[in-house]
PDB file of N, CA and C in Angstrom:
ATOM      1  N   UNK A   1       4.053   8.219  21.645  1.00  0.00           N
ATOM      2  CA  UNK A   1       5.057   9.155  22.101  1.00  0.00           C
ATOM      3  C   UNK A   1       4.550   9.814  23.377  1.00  0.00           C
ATOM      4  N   UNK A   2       5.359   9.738  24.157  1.00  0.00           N
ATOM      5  CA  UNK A   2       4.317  10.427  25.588  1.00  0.00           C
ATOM      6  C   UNK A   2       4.824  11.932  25.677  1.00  0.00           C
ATOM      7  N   UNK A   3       3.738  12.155  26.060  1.00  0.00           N
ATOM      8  CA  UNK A   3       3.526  13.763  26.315  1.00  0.00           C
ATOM      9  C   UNK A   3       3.005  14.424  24.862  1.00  0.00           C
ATOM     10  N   UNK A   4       2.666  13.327  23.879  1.00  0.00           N
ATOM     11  CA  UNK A   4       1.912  14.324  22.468  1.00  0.00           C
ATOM     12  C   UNK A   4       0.939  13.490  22.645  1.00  0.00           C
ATOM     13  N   UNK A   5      -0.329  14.455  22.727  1.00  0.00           N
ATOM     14  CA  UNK A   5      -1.533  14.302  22.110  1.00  0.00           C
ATOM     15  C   UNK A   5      -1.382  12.968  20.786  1.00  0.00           C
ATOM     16  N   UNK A   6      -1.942  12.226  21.094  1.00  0.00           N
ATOM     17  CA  UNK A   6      -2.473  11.069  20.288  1.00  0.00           C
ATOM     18  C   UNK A   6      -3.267  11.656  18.959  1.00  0.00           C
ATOM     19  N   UNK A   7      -4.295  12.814  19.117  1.00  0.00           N
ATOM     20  CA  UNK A   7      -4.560  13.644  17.333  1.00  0.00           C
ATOM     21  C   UNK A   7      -3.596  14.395  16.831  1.00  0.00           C
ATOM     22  N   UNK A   8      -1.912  14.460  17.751  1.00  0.00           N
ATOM     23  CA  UNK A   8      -1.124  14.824  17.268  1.00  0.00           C
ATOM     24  C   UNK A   8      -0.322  13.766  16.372  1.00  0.00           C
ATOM     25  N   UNK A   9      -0.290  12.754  16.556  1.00  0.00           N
ATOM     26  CA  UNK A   9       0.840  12.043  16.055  1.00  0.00           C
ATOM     27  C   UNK A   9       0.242  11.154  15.431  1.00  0.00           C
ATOM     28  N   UNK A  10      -1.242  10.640  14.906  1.00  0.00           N
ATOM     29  CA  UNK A  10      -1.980   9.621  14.372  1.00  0.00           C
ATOM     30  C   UNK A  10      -2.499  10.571  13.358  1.00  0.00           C
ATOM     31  N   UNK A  11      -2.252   9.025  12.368  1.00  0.00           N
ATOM     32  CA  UNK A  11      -2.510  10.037  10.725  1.00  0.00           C
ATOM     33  C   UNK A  11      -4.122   9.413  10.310  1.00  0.00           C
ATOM     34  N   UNK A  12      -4.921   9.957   9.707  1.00  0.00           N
ATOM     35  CA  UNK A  12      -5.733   8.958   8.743  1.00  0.00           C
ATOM     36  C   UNK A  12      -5.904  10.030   7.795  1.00  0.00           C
ATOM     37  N   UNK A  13      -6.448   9.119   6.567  1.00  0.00           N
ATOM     38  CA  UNK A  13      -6.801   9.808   5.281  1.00  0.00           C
ATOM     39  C   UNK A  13      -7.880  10.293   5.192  1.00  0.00           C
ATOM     40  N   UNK A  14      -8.317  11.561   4.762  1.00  0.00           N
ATOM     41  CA  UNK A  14      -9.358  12.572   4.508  1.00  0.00           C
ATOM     42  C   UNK A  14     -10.143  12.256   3.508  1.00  0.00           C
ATOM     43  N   UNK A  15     -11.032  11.049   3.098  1.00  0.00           N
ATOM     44  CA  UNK A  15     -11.238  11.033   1.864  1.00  0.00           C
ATOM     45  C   UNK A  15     -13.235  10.983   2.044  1.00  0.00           C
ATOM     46  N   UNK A  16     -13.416  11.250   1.183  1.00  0.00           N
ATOM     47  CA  UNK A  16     -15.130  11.211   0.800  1.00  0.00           C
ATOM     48  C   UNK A  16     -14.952   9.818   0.255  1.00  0.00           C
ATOM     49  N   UNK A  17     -15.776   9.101   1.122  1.00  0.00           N
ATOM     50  CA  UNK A  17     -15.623   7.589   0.802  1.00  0.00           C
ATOM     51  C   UNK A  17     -16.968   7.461  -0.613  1.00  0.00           C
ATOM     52  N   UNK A  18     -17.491   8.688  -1.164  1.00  0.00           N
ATOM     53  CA  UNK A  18     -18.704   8.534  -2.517  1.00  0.00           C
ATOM     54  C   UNK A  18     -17.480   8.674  -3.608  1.00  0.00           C
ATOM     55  N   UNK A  19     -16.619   9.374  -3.338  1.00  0.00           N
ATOM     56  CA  UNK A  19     -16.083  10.221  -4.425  1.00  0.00           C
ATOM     57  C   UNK A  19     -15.376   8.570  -5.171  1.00  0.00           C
ATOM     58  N   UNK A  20     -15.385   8.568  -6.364  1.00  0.00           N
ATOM     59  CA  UNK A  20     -15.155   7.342  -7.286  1.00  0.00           C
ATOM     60  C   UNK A  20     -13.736   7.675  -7.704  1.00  0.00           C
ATOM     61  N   UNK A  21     -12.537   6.675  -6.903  1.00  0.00           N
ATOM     62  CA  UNK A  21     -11.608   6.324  -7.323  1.00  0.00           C
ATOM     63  C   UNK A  21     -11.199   5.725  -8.795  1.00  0.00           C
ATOM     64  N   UNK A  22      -9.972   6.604  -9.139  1.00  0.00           N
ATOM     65  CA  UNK A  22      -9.658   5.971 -10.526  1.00  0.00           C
ATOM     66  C   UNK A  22      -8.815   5.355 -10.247  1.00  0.00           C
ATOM     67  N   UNK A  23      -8.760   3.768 -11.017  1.00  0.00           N
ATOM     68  CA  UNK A  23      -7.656   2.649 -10.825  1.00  0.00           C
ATOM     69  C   UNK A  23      -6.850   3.142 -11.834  1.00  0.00           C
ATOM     70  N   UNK A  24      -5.425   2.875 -11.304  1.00  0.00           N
ATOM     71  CA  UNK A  24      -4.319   3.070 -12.008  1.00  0.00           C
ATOM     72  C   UNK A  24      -4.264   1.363 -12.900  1.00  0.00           C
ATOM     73  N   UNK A  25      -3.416   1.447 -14.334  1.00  0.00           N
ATOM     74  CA  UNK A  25      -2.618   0.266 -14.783  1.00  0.00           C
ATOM     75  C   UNK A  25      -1.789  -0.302 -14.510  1.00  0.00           C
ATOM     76  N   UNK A  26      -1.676  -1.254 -14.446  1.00  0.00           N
ATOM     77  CA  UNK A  26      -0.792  -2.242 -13.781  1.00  0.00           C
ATOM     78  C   UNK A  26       0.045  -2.616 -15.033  1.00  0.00           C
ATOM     79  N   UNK A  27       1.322  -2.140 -15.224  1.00  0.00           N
ATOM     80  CA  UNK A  27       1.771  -2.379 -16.247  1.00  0.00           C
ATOM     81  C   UNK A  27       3.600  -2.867 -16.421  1.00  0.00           C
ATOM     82  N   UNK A  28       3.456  -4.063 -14.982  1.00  0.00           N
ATOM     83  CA  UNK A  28       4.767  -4.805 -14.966  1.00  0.00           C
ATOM     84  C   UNK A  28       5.010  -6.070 -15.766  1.00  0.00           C
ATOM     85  N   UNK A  29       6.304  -6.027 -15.531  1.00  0.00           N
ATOM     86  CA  UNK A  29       5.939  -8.153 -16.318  1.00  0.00           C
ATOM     87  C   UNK A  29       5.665  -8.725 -15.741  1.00  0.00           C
ATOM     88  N   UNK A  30       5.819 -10.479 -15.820  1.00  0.00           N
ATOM     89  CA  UNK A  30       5.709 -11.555 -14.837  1.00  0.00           C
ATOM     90  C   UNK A  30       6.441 -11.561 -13.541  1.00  0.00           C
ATOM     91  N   UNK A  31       8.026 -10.883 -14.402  1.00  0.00           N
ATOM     92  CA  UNK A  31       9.015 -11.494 -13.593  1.00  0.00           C
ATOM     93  C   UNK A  31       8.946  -9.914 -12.216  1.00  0.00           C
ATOM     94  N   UNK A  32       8.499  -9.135 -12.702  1.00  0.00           N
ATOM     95  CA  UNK A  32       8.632  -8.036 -11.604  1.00  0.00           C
ATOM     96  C   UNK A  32       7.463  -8.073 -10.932  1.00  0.00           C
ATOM     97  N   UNK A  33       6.630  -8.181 -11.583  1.00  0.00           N
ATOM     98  CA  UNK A  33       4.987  -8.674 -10.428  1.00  0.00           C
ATOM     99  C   UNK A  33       5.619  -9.874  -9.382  1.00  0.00           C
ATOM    100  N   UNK A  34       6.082 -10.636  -9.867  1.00  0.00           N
ATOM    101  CA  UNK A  34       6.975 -11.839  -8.757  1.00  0.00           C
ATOM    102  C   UNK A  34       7.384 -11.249  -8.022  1.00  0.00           C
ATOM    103  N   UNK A  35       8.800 -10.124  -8.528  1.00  0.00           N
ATOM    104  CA  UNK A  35       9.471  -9.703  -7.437  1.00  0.00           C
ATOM    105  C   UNK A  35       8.696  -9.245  -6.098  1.00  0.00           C
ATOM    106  N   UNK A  36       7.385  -7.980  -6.722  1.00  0.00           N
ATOM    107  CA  UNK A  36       7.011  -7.458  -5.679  1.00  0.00           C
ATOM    108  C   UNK A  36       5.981  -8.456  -4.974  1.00  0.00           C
ATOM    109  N   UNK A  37       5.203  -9.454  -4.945  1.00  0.00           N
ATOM    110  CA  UNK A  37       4.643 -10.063  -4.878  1.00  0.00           C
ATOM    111  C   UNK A  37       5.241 -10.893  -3.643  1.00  0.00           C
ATOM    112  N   UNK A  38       6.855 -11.143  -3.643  1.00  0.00           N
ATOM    113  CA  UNK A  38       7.754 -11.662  -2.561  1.00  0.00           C
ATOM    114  C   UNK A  38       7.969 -10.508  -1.585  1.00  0.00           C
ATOM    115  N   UNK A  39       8.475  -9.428  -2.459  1.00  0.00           N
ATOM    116  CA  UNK A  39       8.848  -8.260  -1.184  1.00  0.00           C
ATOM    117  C   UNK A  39       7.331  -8.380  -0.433  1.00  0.00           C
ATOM    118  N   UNK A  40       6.420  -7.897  -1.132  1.00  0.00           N
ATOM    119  CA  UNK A  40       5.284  -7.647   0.167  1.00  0.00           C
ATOM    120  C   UNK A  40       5.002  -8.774   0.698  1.00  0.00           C
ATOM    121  N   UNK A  41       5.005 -10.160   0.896  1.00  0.00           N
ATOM    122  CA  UNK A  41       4.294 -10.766   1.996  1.00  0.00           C
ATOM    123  C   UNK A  41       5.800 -10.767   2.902  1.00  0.00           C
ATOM    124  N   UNK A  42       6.914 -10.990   2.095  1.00  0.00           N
ATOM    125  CA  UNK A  42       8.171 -11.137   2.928  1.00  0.00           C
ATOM    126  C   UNK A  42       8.071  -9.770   4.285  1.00  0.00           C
ATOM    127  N   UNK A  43       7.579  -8.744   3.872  1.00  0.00           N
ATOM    128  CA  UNK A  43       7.553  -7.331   4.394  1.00  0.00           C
ATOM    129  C   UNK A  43       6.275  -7.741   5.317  1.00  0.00           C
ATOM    130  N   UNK A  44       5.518  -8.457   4.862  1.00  0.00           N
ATOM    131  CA  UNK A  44       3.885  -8.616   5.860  1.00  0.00           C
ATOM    132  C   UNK A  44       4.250  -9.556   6.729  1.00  0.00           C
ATOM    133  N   UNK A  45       4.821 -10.345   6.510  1.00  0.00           N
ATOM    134  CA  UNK A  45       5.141 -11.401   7.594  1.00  0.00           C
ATOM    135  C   UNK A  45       6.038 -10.658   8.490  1.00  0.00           C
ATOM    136  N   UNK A  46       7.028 -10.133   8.123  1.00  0.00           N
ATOM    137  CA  UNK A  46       8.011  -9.709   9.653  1.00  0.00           C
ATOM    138  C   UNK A  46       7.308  -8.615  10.056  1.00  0.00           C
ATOM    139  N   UNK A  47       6.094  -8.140   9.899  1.00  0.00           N
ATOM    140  CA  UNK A  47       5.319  -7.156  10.609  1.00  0.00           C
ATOM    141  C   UNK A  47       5.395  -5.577  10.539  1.00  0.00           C
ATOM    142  N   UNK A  48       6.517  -5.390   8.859  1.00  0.00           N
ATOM    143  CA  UNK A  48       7.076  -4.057   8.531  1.00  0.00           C
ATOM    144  C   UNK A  48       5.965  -3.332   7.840  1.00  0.00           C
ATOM    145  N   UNK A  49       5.087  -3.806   7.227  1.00  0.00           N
ATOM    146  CA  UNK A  49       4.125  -3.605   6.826  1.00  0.00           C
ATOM    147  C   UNK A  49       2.293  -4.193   7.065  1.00  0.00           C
ATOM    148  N   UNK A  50       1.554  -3.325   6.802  1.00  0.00           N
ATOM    149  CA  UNK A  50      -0.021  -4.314   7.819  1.00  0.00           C
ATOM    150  C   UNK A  50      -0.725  -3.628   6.079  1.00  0.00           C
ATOM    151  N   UNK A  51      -1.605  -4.931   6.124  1.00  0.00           N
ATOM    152  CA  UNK A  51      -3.039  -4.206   5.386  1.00  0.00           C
ATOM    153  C   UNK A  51      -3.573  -2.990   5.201  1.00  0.00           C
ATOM    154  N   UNK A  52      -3.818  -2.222   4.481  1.00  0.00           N
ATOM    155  CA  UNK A  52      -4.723  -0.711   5.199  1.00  0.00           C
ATOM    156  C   UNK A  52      -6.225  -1.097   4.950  1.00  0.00           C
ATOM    157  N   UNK A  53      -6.796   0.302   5.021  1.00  0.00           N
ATOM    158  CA  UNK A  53      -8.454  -0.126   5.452  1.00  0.00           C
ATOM    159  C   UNK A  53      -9.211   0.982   4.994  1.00  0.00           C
ATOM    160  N   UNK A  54      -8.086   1.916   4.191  1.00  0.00           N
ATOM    161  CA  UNK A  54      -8.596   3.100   3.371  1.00  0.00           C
ATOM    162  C   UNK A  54      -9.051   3.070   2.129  1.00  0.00           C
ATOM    163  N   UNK A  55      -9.845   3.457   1.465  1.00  0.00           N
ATOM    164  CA  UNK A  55     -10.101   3.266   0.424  1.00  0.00           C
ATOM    165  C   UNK A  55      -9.210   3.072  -0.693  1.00  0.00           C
ATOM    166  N   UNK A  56      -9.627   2.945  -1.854  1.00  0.00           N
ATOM    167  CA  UNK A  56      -8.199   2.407  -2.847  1.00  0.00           C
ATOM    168  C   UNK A  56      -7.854   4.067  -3.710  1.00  0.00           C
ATOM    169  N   UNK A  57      -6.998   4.916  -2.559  1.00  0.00           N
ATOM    170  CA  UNK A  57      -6.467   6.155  -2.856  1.00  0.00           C
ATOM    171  C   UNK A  57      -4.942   5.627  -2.760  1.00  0.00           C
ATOM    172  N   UNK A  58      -4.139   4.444  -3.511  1.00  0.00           N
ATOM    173  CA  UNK A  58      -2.827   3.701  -3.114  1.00  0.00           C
ATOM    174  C   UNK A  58      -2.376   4.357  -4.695  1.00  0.00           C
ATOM    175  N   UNK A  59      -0.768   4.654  -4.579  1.00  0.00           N
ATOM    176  CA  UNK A  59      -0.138   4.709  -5.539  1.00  0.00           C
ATOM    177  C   UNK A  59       0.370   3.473  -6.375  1.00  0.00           C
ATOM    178  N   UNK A  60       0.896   2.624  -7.488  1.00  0.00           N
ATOM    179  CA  UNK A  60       1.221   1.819  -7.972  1.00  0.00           C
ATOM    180  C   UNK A  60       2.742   1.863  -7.108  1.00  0.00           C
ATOM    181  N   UNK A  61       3.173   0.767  -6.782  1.00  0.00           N
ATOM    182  CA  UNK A  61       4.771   0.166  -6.850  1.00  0.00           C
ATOM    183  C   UNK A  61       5.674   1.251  -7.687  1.00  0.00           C
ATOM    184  N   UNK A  62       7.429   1.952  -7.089  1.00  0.00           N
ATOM    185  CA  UNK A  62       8.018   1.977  -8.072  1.00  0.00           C
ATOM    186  C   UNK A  62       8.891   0.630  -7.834  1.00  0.00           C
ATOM    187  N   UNK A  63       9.627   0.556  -8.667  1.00  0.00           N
ATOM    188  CA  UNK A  63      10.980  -0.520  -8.565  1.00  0.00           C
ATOM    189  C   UNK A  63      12.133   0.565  -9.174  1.00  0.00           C
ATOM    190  N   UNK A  64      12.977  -0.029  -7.766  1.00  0.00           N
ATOM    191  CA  UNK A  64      14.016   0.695  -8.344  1.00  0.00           C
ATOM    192  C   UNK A  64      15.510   0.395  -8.300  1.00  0.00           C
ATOM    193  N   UNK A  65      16.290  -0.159  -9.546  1.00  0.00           N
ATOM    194  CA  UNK A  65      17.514  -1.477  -9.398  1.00  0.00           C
ATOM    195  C   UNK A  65      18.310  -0.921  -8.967  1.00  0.00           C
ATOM    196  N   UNK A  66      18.563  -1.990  -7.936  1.00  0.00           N
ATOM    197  CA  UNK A  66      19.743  -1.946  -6.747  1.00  0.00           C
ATOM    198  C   UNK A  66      21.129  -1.911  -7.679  1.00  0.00           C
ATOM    199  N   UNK A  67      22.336  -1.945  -6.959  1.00  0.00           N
ATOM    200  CA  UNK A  67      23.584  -1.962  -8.111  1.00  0.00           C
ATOM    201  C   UNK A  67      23.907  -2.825  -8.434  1.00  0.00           C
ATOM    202  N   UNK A  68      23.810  -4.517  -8.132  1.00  0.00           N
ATOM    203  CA  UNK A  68      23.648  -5.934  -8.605  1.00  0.00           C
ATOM    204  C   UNK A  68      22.508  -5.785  -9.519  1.00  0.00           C
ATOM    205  N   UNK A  69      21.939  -5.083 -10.632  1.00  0.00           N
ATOM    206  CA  UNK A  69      20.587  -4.849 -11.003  1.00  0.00           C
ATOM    207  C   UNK A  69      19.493  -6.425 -10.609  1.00  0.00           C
ATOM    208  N   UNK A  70      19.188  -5.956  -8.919  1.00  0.00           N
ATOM    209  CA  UNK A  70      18.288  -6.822  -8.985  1.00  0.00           C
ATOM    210  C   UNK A  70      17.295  -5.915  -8.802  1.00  0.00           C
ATOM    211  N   UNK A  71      15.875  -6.253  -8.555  1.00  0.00           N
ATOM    212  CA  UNK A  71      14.948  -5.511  -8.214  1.00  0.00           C
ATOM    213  C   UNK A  71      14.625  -4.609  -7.102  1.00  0.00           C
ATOM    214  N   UNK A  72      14.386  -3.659  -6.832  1.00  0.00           N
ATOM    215  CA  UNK A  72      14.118  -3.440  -5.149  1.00  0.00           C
ATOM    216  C   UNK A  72      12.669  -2.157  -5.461  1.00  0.00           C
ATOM    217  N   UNK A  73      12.294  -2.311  -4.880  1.00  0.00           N
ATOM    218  CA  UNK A  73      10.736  -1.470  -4.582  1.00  0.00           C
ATOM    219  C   UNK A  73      10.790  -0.910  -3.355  1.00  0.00           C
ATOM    220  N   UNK A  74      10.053   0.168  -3.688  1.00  0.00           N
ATOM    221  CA  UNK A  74       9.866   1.307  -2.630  1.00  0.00           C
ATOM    222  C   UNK A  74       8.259   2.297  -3.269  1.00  0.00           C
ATOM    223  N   UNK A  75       8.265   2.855  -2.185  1.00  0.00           N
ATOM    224  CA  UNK A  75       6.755   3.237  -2.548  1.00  0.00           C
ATOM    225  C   UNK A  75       5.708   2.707  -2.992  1.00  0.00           C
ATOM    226  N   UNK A  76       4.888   1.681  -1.829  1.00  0.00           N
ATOM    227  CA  UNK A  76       3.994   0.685  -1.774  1.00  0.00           C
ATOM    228  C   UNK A  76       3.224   0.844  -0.664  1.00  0.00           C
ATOM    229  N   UNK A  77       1.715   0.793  -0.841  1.00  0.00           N
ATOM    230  CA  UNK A  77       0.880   0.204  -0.008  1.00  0.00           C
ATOM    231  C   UNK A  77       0.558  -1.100  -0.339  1.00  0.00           C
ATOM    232  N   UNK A  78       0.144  -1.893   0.820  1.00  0.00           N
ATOM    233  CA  UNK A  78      -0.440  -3.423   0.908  1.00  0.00           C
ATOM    234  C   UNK A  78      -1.901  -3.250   1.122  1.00  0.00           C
ATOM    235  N   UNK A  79      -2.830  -3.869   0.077  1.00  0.00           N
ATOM    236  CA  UNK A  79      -4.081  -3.797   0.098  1.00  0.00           C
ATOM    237  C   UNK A  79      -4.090  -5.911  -0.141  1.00  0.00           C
ATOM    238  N   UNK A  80      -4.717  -6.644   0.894  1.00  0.00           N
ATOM    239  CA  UNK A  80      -4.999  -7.521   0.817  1.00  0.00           C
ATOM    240  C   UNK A  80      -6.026  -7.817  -0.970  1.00  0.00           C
ATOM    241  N   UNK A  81      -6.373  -8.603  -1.324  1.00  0.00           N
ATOM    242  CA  UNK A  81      -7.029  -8.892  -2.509  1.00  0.00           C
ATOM    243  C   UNK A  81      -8.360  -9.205  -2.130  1.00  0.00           C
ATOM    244  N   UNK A  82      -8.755  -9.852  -1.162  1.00  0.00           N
ATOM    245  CA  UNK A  82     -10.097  -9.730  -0.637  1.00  0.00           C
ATOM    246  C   UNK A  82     -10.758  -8.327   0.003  1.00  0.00           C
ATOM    247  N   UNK A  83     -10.056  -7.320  -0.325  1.00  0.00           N
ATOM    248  CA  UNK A  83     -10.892  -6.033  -0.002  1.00  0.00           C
ATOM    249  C   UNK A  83     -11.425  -5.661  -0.229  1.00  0.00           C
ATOM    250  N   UNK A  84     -12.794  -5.129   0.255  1.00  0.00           N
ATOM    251  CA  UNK A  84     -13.181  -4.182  -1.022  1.00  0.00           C
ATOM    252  C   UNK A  84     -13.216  -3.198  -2.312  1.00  0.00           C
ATOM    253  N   UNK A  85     -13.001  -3.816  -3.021  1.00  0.00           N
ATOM    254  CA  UNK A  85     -12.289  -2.372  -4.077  1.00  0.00           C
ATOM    255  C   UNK A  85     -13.339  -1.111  -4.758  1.00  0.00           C
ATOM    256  N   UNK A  86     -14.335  -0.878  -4.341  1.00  0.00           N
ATOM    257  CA  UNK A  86     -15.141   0.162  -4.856  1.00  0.00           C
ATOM    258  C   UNK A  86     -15.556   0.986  -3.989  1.00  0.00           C
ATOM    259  N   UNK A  87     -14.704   1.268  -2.916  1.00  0.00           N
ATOM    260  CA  UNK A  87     -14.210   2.020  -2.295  1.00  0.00           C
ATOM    261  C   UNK A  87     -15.319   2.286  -0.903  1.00  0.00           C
ATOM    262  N   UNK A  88     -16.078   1.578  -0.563  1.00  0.00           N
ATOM    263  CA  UNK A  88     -17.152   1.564   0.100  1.00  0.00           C
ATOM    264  C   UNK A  88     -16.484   1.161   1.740  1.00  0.00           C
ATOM    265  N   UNK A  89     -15.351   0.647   1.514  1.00  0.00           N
ATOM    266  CA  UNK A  89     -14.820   0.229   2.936  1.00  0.00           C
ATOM    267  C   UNK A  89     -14.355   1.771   4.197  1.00  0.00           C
ATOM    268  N   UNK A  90     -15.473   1.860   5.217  1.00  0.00           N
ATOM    269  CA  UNK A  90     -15.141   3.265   5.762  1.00  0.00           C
ATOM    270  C   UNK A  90     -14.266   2.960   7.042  1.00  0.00           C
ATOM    271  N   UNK A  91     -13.218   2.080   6.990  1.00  0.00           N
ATOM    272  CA  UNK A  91     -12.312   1.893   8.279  1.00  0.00           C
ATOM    273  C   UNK A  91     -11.338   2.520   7.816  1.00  0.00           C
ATOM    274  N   UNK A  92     -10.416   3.321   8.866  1.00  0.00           N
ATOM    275  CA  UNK A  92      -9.339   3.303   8.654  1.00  0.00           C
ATOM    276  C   UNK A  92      -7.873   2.698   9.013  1.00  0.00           C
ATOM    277  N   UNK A  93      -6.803   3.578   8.674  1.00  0.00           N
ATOM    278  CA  UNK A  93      -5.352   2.363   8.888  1.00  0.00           C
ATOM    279  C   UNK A  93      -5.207   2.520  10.666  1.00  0.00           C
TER     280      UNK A  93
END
């Protein structure tokens, strides 16, 4: 945005990269792990969404049915599967 300060308008997360993240449960079916499983690379490929690089401070997926009750999700981060998950990764998004 020109004319704002760049530490104005760039976010990163505040986190103590010691402090020990608790993993949430993953507690969808097959068929909705599919769903989201399509939304996010479908979402990674057209470039609406990128990897992050923050530690694993990510909320779980909601899903939430459209009025055709098909699936639709909202409130997601994309954490690649080759990341580090014990939270040791100090880059950010």
């Amino acid at each position: 945005m020109i004319g704002i300060p760049r530490r104005i308008t760039e976010h990163r997360l505040n986190v103590n990269v010691q402090d020990k993240p608790v993993a949430q449960k993953k507690t969808f079916s097959a068929e909705k792990n599919q769903a989201i499983t399509k939304e996010v690379e479908e979402r990674l490929r057209s470039g609406i969404i990128r990897p992050v690089r923050y530690p694993t401070w990510i909320s779980n997926p909601v899903l939430v049915k459209k009025p055709d009750d098909t699936p639709q999700k909202q409130n997601f981060d994309y954490v690649p599967k080759w990341r580090n998950r014990k939270g040791t990764d100090n880059g950010n998004a």
